[in-house]
C-alpha atoms as a PDB file:
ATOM      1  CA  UNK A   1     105.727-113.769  17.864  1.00  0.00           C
ATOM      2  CA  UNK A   2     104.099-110.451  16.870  1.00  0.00           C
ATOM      3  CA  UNK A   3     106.475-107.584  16.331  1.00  0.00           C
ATOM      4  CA  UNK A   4     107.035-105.619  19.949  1.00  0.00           C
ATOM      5  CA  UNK A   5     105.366-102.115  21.077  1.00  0.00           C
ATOM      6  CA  UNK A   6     109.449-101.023  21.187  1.00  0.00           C
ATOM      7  CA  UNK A   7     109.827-102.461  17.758  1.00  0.00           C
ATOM      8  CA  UNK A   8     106.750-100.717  16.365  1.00  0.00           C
ATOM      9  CA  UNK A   9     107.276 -97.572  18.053  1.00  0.00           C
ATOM     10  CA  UNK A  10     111.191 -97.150  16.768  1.00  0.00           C
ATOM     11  CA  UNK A  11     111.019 -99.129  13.405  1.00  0.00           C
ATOM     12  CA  UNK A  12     113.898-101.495  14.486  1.00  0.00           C
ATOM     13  CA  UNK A  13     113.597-105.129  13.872  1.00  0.00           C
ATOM     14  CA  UNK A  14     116.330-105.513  16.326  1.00  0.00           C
ATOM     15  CA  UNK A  15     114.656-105.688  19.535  1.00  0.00           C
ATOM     16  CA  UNK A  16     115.807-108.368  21.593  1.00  0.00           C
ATOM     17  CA  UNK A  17     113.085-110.037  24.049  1.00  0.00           C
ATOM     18  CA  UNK A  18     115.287-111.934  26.482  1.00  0.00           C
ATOM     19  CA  UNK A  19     113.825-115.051  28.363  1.00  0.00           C
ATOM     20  CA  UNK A  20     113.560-115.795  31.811  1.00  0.00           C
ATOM     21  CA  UNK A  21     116.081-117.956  31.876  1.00  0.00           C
ATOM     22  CA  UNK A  22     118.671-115.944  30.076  1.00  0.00           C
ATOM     23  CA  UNK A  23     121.374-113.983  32.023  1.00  0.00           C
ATOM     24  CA  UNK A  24     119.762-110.397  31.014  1.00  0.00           C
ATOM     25  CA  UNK A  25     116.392-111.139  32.237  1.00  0.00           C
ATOM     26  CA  UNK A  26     117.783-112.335  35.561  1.00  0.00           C
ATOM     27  CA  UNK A  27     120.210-108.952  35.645  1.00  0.00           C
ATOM     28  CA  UNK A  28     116.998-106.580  35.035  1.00  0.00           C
ATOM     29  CA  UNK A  29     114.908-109.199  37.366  1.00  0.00           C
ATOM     30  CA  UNK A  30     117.159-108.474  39.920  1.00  0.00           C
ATOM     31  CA  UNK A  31     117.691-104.765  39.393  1.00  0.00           C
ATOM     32  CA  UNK A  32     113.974-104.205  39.014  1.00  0.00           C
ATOM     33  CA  UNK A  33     113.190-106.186  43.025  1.00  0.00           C
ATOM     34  CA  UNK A  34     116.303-103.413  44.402  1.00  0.00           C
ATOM     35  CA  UNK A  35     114.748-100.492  42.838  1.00  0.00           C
ATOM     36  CA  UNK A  36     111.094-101.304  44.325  1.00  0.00           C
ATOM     37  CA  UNK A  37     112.418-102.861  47.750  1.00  0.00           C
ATOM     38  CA  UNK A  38     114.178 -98.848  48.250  1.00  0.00           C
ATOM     39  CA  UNK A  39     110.352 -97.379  48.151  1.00  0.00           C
ATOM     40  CA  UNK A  40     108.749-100.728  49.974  1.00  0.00           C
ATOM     41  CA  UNK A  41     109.626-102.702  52.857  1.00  0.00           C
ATOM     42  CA  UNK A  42     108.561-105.719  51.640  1.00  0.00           C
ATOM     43  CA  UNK A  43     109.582-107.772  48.127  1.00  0.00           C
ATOM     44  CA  UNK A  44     106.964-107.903  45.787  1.00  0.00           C
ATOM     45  CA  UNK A  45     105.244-110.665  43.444  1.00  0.00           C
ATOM     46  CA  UNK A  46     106.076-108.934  40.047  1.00  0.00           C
ATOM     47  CA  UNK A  47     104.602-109.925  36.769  1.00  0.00           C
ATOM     48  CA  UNK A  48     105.958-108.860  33.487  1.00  0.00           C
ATOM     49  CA  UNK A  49     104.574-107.498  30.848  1.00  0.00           C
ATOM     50  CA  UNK A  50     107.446-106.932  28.938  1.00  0.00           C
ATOM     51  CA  UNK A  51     110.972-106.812  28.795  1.00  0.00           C
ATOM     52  CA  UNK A  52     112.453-105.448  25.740  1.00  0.00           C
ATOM     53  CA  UNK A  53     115.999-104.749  25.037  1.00  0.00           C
ATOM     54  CA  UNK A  54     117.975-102.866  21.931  1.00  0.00           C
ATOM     55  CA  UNK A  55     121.619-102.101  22.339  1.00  0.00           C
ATOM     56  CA  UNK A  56     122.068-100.878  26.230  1.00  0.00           C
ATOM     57  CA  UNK A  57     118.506 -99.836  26.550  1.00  0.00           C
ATOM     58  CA  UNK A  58     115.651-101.676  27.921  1.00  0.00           C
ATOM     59  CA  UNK A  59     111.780-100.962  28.433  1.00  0.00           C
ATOM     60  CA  UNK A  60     110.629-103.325  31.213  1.00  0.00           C
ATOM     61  CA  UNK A  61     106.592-103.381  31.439  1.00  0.00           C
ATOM     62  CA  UNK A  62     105.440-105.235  34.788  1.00  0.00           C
ATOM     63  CA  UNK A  63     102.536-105.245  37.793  1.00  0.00           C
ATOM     64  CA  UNK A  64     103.191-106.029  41.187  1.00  0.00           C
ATOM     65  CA  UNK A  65     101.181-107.961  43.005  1.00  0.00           C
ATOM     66  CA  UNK A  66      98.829-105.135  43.529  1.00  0.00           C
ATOM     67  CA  UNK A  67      97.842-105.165  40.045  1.00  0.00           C
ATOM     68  CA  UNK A  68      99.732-102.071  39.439  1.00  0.00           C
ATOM     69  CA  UNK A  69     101.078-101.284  36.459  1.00  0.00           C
ATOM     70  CA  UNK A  70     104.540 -99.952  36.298  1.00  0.00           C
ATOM     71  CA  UNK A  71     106.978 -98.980  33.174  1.00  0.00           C
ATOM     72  CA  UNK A  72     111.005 -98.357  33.605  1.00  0.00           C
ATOM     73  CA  UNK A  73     113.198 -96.924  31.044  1.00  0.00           C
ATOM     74  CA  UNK A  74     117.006 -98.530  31.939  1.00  0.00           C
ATOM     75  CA  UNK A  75     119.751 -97.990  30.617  1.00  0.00           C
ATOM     76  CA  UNK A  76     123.231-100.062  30.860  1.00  0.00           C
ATOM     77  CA  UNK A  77     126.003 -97.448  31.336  1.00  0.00           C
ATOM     78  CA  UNK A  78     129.458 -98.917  32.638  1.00  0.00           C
ATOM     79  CA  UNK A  79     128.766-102.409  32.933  1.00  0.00           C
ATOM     80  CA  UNK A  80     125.824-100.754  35.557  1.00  0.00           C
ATOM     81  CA  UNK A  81     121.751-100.466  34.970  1.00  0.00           C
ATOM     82  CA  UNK A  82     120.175 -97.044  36.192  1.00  0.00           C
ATOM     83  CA  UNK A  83     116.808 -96.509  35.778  1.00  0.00           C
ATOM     84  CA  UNK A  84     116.306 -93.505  33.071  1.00  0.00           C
ATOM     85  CA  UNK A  85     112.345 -93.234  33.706  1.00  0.00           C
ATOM     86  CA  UNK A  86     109.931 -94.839  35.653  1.00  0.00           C
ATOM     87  CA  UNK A  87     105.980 -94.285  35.744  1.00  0.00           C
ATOM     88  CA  UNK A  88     103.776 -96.131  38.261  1.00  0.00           C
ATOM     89  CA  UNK A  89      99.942 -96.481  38.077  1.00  0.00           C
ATOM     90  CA  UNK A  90      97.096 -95.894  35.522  1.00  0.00           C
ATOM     91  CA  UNK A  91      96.156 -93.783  32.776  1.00  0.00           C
ATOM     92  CA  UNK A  92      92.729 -95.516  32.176  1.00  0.00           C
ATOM     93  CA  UNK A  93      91.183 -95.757  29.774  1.00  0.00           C
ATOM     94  CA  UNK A  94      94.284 -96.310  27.316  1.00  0.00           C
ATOM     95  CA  UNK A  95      96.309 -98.131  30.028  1.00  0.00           C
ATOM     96  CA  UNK A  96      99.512 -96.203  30.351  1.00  0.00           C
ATOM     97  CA  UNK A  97     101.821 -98.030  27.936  1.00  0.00           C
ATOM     98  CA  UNK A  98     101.180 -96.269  24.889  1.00  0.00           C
ATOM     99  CA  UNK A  99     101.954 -92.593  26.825  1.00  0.00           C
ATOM    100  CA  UNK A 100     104.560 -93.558  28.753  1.00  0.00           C
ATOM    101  CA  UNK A 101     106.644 -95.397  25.968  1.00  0.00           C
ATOM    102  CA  UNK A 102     106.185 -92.794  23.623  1.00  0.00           C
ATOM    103  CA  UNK A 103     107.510 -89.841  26.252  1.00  0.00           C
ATOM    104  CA  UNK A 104     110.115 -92.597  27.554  1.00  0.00           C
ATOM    105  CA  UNK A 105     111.194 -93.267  24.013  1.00  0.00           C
ATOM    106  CA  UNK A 106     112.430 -89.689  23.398  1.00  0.00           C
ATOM    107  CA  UNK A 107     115.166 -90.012  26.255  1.00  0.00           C
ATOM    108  CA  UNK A 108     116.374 -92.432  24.810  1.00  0.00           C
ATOM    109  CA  UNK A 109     119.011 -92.657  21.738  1.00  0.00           C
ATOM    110  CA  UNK A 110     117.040 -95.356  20.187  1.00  0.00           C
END
């Protein structure tokens, strides 16, 4: 496995990369549906990107199954996730991963 965008971006070699069958991917699979079921009435296909996890802080990369892309910033305070950041949609040409991380990355202690 290459080295993650999180890892490159901060340095750390300690990025986890949970799996989809491992209790934190479920937790931010399930967190991820109730934050975009509040803004849509209906559940969405989503497709990950990326889920990437150091300490209590996770960048989650993902479409829906309108093809677009999303990034969330989460953090794990008090047993609870809460969405730091989110950005929805395109920055074409670069995509908006490499932005968005790097502004997202800055809220967080990392």
């Amino acid at each position: 496995m290459t080295q993650s965008s999180l890892a490159a971006t901060t340095g750390c070699k300690n990025i986890l990369h949970p799996t989809p069958d491992s209790p934190t991917w479920k937790e931010i699979d399930g967190f991820i549906q109730a934050e975009i079921c509040k803004h849509e009435s209906i559940r969405p296909t989503i497709e990950y990107r990326t889920i990437e996890a150091l300490g209590d802080w996770f960048i989650v990369e993902f479409e829906d199954d309108c093809g677009e892309p999303a990034i969330f910033l989460i953090e794990k305070a008090q047993s609870k996730l809460q969405t730091v950041a989110e950005f929805g949609g395109s920055t074409a040409p670069e995509g908006p991963a490499p932005i968005i991380r790097r502004y997202f990355l800055k809220m967080a202690p990392l």
